[in-house]
Protein backbone atom coordinates (compact mmCIF):
# COMPACT_ATOMS: atom_id res chain seq x y z
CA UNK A 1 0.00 0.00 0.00
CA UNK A 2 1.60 3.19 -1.13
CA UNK A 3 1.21 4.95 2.12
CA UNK A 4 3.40 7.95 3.72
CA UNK A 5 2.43 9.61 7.07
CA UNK A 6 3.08 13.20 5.49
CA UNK A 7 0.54 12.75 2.65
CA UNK A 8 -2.88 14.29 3.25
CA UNK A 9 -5.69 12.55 1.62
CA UNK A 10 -9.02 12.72 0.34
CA UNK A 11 -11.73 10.52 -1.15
CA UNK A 12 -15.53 10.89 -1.59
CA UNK A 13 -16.85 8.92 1.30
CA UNK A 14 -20.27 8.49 0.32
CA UNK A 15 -21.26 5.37 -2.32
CA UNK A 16 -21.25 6.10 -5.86
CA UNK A 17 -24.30 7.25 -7.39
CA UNK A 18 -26.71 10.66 -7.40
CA UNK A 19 -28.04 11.22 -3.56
CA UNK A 20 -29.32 13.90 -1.22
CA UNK A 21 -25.95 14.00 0.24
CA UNK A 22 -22.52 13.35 -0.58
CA UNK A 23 -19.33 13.74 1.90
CA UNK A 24 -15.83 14.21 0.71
CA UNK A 25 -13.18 13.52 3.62
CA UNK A 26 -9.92 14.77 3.76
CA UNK A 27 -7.33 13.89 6.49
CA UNK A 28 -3.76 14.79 7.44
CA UNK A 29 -1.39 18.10 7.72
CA UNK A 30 -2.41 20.05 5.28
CA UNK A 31 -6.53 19.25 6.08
CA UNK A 32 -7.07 22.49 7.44
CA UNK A 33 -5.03 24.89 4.79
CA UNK A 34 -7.60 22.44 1.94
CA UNK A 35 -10.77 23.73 4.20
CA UNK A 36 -9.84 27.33 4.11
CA UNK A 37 -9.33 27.38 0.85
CA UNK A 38 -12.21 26.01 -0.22
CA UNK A 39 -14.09 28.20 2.53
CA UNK A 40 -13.68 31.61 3.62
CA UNK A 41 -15.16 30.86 6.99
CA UNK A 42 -13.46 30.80 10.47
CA UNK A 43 -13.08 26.71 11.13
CA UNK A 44 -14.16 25.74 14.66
CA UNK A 45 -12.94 22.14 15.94
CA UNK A 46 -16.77 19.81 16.44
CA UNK A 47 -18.63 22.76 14.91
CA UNK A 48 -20.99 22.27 12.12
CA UNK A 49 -20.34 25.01 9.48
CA UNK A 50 -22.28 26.32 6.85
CA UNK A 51 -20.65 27.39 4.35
CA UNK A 52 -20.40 27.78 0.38
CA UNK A 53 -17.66 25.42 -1.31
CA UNK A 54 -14.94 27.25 -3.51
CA UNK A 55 -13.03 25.16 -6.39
CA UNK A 56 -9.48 26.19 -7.57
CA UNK A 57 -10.50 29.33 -9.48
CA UNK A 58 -12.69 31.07 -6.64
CA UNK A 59 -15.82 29.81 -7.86
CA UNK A 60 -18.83 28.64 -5.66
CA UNK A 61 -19.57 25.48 -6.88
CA UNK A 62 -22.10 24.05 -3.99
CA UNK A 63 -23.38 25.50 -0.68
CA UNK A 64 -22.91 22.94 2.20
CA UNK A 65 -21.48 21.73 5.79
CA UNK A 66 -18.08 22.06 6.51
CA UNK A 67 -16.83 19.59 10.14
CA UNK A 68 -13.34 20.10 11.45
CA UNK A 69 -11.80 17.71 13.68
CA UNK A 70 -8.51 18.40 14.90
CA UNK A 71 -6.23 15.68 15.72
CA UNK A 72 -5.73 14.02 17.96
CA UNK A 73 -9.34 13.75 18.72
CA UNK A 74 -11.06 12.34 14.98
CA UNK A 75 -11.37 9.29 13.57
CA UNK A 76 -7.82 9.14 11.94
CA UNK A 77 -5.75 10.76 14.75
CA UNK A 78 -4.98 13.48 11.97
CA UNK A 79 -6.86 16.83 11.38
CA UNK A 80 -9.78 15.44 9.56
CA UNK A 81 -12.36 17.62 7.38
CA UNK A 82 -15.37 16.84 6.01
CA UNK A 83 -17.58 18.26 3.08
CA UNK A 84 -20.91 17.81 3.28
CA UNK A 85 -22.57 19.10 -0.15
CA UNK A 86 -25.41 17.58 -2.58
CA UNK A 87 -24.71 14.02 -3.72
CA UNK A 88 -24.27 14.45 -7.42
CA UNK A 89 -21.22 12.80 -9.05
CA UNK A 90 -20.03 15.17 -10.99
CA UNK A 91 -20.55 17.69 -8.13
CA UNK A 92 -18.32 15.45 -5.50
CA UNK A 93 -15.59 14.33 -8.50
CA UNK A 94 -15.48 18.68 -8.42
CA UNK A 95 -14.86 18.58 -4.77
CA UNK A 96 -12.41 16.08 -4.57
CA UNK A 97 -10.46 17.30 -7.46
CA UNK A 98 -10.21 20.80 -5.57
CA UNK A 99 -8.95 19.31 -2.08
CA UNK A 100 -6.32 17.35 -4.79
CA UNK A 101 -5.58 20.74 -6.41
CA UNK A 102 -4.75 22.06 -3.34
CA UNK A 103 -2.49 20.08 -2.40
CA UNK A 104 -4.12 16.19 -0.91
CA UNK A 105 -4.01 13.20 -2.59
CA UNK A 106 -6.88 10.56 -3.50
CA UNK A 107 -6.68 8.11 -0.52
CA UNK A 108 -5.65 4.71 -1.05
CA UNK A 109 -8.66 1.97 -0.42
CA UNK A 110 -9.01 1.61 3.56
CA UNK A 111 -6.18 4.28 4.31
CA UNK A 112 -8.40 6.66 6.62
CA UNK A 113 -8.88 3.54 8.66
CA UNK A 114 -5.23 2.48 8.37
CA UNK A 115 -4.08 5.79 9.53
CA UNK A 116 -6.65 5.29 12.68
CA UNK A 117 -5.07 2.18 13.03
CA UNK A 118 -1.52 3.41 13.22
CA UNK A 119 -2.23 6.38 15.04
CA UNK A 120 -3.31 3.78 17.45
CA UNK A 121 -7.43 4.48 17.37
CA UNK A 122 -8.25 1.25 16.78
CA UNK A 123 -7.02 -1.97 16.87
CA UNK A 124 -6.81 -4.16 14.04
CA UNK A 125 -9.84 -6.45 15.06
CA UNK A 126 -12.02 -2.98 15.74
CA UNK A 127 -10.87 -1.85 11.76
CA UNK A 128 -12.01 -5.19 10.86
CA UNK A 129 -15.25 -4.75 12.07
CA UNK A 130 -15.92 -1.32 9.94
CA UNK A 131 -16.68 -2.79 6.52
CA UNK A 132 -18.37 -5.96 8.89
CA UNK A 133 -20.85 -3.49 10.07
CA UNK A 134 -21.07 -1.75 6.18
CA UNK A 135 -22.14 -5.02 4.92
CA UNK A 136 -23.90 -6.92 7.78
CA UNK A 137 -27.55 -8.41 6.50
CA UNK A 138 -28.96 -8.85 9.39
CA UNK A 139 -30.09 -6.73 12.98
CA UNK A 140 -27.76 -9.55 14.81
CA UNK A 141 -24.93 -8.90 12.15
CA UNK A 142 -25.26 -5.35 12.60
CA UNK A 143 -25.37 -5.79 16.57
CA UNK A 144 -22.01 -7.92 16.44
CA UNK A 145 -20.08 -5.74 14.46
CA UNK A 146 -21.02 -2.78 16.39
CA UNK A 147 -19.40 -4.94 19.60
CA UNK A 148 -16.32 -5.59 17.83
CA UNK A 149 -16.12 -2.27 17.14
CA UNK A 150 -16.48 -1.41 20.27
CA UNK A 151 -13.69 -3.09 21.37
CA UNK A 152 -15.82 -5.93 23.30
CA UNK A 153 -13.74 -9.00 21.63
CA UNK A 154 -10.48 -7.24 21.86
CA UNK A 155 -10.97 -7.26 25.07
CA UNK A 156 -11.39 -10.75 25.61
CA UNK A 157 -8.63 -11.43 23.37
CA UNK A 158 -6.37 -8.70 25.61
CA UNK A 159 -7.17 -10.31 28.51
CA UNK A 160 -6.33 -13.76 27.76
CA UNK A 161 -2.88 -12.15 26.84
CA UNK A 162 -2.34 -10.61 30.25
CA UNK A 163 -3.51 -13.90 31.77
CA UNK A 164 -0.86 -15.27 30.08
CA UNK A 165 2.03 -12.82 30.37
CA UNK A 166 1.55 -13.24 33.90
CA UNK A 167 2.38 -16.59 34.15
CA UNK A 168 5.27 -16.16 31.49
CA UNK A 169 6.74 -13.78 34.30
CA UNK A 170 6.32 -16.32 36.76
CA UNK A 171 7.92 -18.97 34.95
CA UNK A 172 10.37 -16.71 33.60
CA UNK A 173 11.59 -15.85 37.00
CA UNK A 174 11.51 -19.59 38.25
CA UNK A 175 14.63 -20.10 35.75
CA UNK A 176 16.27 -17.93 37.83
CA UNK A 177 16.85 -20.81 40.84
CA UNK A 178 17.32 -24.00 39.08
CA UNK A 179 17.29 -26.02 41.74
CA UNK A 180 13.91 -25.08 43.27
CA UNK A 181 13.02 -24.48 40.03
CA UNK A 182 10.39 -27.90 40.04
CA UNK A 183 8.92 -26.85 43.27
CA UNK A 184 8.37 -23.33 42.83
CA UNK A 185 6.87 -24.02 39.51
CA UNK A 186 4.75 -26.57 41.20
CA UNK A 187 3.55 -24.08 44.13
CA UNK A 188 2.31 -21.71 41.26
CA UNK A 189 -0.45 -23.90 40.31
CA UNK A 190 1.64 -23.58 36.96
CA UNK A 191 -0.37 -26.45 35.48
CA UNK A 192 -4.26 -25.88 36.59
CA UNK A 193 -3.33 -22.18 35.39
CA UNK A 194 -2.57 -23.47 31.64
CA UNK A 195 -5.60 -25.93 31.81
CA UNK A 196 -7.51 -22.90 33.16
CA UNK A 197 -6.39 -20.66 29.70
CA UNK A 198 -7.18 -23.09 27.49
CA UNK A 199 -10.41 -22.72 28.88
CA UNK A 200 -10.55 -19.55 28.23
CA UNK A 201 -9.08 -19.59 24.47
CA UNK A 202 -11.75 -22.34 23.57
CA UNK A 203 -14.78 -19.98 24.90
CA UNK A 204 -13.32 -17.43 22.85
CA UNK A 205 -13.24 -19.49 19.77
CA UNK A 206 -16.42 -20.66 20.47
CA UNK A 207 -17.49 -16.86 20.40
CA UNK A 208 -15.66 -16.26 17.58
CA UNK A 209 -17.23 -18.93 15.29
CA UNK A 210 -19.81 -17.56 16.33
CA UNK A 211 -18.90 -14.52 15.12
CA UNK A 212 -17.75 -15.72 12.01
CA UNK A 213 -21.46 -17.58 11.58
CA UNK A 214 -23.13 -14.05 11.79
CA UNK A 215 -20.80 -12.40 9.37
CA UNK A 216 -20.91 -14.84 6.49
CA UNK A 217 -23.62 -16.90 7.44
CA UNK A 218 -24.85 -20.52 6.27
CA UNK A 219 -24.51 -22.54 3.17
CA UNK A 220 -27.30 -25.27 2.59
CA UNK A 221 -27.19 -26.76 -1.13
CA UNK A 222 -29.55 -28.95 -2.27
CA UNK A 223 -28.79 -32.00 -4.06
CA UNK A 224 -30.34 -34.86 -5.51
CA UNK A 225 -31.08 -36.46 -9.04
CA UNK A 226 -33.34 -34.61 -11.52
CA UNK A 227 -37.15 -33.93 -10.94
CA UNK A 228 -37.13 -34.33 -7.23
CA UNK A 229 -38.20 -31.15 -6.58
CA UNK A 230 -34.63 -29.61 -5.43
CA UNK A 231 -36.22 -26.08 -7.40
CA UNK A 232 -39.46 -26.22 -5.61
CA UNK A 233 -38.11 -26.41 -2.24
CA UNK A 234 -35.52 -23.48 -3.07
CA UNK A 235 -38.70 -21.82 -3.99
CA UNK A 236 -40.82 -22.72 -0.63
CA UNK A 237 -37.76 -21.93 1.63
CA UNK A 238 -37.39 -18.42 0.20
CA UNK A 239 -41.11 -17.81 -0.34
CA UNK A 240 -40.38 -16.98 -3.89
CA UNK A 241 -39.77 -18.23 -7.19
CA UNK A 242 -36.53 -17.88 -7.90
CA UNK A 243 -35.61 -21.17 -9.67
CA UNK A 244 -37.56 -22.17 -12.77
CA UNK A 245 -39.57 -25.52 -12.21
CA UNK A 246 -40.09 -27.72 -14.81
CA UNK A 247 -40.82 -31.75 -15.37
CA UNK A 248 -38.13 -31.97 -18.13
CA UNK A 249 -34.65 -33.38 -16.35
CA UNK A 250 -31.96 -31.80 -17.06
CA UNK A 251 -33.66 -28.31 -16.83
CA UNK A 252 -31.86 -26.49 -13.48
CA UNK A 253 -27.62 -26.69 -15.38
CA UNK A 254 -26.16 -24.35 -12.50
CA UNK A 255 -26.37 -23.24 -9.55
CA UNK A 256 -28.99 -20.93 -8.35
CA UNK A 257 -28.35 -19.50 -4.98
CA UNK A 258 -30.78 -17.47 -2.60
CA UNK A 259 -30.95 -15.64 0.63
CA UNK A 260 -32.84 -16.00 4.11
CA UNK A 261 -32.89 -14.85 7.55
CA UNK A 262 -33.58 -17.12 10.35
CA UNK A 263 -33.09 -16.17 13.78
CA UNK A 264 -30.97 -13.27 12.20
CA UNK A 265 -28.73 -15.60 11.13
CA UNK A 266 -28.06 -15.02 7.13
CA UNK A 267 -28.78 -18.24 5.01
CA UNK A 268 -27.88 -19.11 1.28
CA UNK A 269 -30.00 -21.59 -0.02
CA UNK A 270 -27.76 -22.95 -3.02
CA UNK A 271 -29.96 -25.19 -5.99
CA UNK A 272 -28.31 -27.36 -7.72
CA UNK A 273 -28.23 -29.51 -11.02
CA UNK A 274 -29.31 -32.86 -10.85
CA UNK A 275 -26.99 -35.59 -10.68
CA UNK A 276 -27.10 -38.50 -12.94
CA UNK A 277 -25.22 -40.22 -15.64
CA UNK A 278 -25.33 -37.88 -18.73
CA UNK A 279 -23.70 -37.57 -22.52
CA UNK A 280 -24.85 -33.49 -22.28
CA UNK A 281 -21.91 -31.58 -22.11
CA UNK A 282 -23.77 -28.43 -20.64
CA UNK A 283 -25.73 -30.63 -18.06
CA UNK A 284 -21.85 -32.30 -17.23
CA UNK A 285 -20.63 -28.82 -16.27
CA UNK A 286 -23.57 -28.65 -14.21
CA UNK A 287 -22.98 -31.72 -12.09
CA UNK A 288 -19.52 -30.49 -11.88
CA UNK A 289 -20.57 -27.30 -10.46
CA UNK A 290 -22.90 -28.97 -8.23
CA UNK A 291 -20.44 -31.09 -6.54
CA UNK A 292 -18.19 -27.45 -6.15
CA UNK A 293 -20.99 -26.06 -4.66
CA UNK A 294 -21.48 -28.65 -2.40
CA UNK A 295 -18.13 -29.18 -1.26
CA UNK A 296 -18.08 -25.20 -0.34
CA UNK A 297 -21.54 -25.90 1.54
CA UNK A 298 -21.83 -26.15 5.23
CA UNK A 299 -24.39 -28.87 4.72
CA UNK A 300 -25.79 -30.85 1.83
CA UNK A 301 -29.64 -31.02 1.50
CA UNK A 302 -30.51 -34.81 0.05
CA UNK A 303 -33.69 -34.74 -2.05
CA UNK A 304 -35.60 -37.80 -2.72
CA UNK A 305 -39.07 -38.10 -4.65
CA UNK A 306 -41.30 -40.22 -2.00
CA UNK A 307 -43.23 -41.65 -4.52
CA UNK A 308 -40.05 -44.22 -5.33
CA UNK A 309 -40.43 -45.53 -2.09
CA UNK A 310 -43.07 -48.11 -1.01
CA UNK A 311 -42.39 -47.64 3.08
CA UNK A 312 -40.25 -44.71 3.66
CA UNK A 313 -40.07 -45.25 7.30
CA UNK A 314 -38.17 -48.42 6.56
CA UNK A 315 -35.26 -46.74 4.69
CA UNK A 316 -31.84 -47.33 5.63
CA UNK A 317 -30.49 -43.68 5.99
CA UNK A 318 -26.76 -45.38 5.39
CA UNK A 319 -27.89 -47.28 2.60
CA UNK A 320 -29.52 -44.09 1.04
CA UNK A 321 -26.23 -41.92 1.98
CA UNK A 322 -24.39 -44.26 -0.36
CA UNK A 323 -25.61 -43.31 -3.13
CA UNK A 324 -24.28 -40.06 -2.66
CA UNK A 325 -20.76 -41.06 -2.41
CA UNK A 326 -19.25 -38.67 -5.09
CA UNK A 327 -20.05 -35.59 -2.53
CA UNK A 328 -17.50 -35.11 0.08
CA UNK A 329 -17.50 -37.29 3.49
CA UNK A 330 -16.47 -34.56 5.36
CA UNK A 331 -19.84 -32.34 4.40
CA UNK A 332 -22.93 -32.82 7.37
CA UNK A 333 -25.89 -34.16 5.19
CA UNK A 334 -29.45 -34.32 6.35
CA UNK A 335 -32.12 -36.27 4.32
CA UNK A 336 -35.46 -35.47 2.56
CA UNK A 337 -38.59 -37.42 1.15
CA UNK A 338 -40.41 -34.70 -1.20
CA UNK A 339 -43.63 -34.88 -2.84
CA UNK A 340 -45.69 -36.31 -0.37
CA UNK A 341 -48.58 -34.69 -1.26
CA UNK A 342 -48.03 -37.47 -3.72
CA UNK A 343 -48.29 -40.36 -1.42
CA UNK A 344 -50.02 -41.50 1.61
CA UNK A 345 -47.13 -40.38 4.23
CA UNK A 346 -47.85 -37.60 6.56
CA UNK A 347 -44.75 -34.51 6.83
CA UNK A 348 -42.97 -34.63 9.29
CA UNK A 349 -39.11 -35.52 11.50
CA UNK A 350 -38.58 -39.29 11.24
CA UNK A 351 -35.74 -39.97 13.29
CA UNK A 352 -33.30 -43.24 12.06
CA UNK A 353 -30.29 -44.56 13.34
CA UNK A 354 -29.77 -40.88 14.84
CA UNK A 355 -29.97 -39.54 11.22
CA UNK A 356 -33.09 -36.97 10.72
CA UNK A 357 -35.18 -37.73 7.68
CA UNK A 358 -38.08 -35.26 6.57
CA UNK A 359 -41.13 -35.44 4.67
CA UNK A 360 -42.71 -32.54 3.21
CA UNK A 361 -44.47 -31.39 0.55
CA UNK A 362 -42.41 -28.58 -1.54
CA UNK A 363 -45.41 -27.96 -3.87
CA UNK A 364 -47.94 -27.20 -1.15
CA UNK A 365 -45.60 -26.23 2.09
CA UNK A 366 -46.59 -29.11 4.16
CA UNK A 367 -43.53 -30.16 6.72
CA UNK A 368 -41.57 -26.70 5.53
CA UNK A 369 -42.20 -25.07 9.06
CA UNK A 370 -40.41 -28.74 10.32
CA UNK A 371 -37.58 -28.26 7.62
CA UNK A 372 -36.65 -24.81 9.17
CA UNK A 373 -36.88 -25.65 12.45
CA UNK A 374 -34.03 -28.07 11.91
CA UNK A 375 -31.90 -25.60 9.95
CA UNK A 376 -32.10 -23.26 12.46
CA UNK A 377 -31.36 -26.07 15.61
CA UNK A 378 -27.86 -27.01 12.95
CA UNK A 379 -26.99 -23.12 14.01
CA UNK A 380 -27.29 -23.31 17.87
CA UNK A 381 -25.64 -21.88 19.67
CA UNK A 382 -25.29 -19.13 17.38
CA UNK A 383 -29.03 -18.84 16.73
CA UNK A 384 -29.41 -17.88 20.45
CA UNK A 385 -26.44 -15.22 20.34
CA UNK A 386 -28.11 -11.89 22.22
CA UNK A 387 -26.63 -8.54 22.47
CA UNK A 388 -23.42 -9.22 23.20
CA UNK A 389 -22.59 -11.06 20.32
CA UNK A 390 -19.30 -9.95 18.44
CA UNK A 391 -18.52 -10.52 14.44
CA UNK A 392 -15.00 -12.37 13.81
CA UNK A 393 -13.09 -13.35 10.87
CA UNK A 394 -11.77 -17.18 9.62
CA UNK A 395 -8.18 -15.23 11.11
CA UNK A 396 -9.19 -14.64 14.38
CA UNK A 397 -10.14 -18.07 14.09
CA UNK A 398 -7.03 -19.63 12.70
CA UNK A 399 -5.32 -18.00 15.48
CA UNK A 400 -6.67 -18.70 18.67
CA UNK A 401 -6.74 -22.47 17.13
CA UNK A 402 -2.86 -21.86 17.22
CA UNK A 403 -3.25 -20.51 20.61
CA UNK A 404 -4.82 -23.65 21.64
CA UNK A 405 -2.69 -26.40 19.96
CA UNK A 406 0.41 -24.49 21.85
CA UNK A 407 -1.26 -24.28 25.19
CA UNK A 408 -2.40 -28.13 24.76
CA UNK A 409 1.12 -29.19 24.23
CA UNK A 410 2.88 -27.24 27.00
CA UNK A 411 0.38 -28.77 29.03
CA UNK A 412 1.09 -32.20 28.05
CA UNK A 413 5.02 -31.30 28.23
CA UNK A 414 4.94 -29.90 31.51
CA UNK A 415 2.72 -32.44 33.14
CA UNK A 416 5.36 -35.24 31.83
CA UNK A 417 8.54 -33.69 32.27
CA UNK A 418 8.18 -30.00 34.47
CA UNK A 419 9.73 -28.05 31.44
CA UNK A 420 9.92 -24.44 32.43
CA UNK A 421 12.19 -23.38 29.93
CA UNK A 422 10.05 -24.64 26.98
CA UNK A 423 7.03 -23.54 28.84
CA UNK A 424 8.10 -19.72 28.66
CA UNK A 425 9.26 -20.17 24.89
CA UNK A 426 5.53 -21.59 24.43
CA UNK A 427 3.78 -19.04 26.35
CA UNK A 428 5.43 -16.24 24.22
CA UNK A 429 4.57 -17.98 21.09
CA UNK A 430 1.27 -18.12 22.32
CA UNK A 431 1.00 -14.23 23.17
CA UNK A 432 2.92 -13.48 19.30
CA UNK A 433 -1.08 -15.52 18.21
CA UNK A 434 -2.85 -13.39 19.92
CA UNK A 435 -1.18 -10.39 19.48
CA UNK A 436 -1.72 -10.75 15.52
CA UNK A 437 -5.40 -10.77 16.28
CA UNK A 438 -5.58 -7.24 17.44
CA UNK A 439 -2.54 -6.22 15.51
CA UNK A 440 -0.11 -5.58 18.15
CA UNK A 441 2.25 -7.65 16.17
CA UNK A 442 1.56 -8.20 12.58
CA UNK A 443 3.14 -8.08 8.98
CA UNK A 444 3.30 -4.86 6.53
CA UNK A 445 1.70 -7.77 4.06
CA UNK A 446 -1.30 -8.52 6.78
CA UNK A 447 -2.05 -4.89 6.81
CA UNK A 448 -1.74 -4.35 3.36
CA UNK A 449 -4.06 -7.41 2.78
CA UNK A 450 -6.92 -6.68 5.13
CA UNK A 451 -6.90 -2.71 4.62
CA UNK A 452 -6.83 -3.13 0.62
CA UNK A 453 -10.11 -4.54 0.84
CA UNK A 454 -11.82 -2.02 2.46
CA UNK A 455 -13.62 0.66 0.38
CA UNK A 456 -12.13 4.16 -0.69
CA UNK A 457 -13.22 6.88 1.71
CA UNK A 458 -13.44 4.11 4.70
């Protein structure tokens, strides 16, 4: 990221597009020398200031608000100004092109939030949660984000550090006598203290999937061999009708993929092709695409016309699972009988060798209701996340799961052998994990990465 500390910047921070209003934002040393130029009236630090906007060769060009914020107190740590004039494009390319004229630069994507970053505003995991709560689909999204942002899993993730820093000191200074060394270690509690963070690091990454779950959401794809209604039910679960249904196989060639709430939670409802032998190339690359799609799934959807089975209730769900062994093991799978508006069985949950199997009716909504019930049970504890929930991303993840494995094997090494040396080298390594979650140690690359992504004017 071409970024200098000097530099002052600028970028329309409103989306692209005609609107009511439009903001320009310009941050750094030479803010306040842009403002004045472009207005003739006194600035005043928190004040809202009308005022008429200037461009290069004196004239007015708009009539708007003008808000100063002098450093160190905005959201940058830099003076920060803000132009707030009529959202036309041409009107805010005007505006920007002034503040450039006079002497800024157009701002890099995610730089305003970089420089709050390294002016030491937020944390990384808070500037991570800015474009969560921009694009959060949901009230519990929005809700989590707005935690994160807060600082709320920072926190936790600061004080696991201290908890163990502390007993890095401890053990540290236990190397110091060698010979009580074993003893003093022992008098610490050194080991139910390690058991004790691990503890700690799994709730957190139990939180943090969590987290994760409410940012991205859930993938359900729905599979099965042609006509079995995999279209319909797309169509009943998202009360629309989205996927053409036809009786022709062959007739749904990619993948289709829909939206939902449940609990807050967002859900993508992925149709498939169906799969089946086949010399057409098009329908192929359909069956390839529905095994991708499934693969990337959180959980496969097995579709089955009822009317090909004479008891249903007297399926093998292992014998029917077999069938399906192209898809990947490692993908949950839960299995349904459509059409039974068709047949003679009720909808419904029959529950088989601890596999669920539903019946329900896609054409007429019978056993739906009973079909999201269980979708919604596959996201507890996450459906039942209240206001203190927190958004978190698959790095947070990745790195308390490092946490973990570390903590797990000084455990084991220092209940076997009373290590202290490799203890402390383990306890820092852990801290360096947790320390890249909130950016206290991290990579020019990692910044440049997660920042790069972020939109310009943000």
């Amino acid at each position: 990221m071409n970024y200098k500390s000097g530099d002052t910047i600028a970028a329309i921070a409103t989306p692209a597009g005609s609107g009511g209003i439009g903001i320009v934002r310009i941050s750094g040393p030479r803010a306040t020398q842009i403002a004045k130029k472009i207005s003739t009236d006194k600035l005043i630090p928190r004040h809202a200031l009308f005022t008429k906007f200037r461009n290069n060769l004196g004239i007015t060009i708009d009539h708007g608000i003008l808000l100063y914020f002098k450093a160190p107190n905005s959201f940058t740590g830099e003076d920060v100004i803000e132009l707030q004039a009529h959202g036309g494009s041409a009107l805010l390319d005007t505006l920007l092109k002034t503040c450039c004229t006079f002497g800024a630069r157009v701002a890099n994507p995610g730089e305003f939030s970089l420089r709050a970053f390294l002016n030491e505003k937020l944390d990384l995991a808070q500037a991570e949660s800015l474009p969560d709560l921009i694009e959060a689909s949901t009230e519990k999204a929005v809700i989590g984000a707005a935690n994160s942002l807060q600082g709320k899993f920072s926190e936790k993730v600061n004080e696991i550090a201290k908890d163990i820093l502390e007993l890095r000191i401890m053990v540290e200074a236990s190397l110091d006598f060698p010979e009580e060394e074993i003893d003093f270690l022992k008098d610490l509690k050194v080991s139910s203290r390690i058991h004790d963070l691990i503890t700690q690091t799994e709730l957190l990454k139990t939180l943090a999937d969590e987290g994760k779950l409410l940012r991205e959401g859930v993938t359900f794809a729905l599979a099965g061999k042609p006509n079995v209604g995999k279209s319909s039910l797309l169509n009943a679960l998202t009360s629309s009708n989205r996927a053409i249904v036809s009786n022709i196989p062959g007739t749904t060639r990619d993948t289709i993929e829909e939206t939902i709430q449940l609990d807050g939670i967002p859900i993508n409802i992925v149709d498939t092709a169906g799969l089946r032998e086949t010399d057409d190339t098009l329908e192929r690359q359909g069956i390839a695409r529905t095994i991708s799609a499934i693969s990337n799934a959180n959980q496969a959807l097995l579709i089955y016309d009822i009317t090909m089975f004479a008891k249903p209730e007297d399926v093998d769900p292992d014998g029917i699972l077999s069938e399906f062994n192209e898809l990947p093991m490692e993908v949950k799978k839960t299995i349904i009988f459509n059409k039974s508006d068709l047949s003679d069985c009720s909808p419904g949950e029959i529950r088989k060798n601890g596999c669920s199997i539903f019946i329900l009716s896609a054409m007429t909504g019978e056993g739906i209701s009973d079909l999201k019930e269980h979708l919604k049970s596959s996201l507890i504890p996450a459906s039942d996340a209240k206001d203190d929930s927190m958004t978190a991303r698959q790095r947070h993840i990745s790195a308390l799961e490092n946490c973990i494995e570390t903590l797990e094997k000084s455990a084991s090494l220092f209940d076997t052998i009373g290590a202290g040396e490799l203890l402390a080298e383990d306890l820092n390594l852990c801290n360096s994990f947790l320390e890249e979650i909130t950016g206290k140690s991290c990579s020019d690359e990692l910044l440049t990465e997660i920042f790069s992504k972020f939109c310009i004017g943000k």
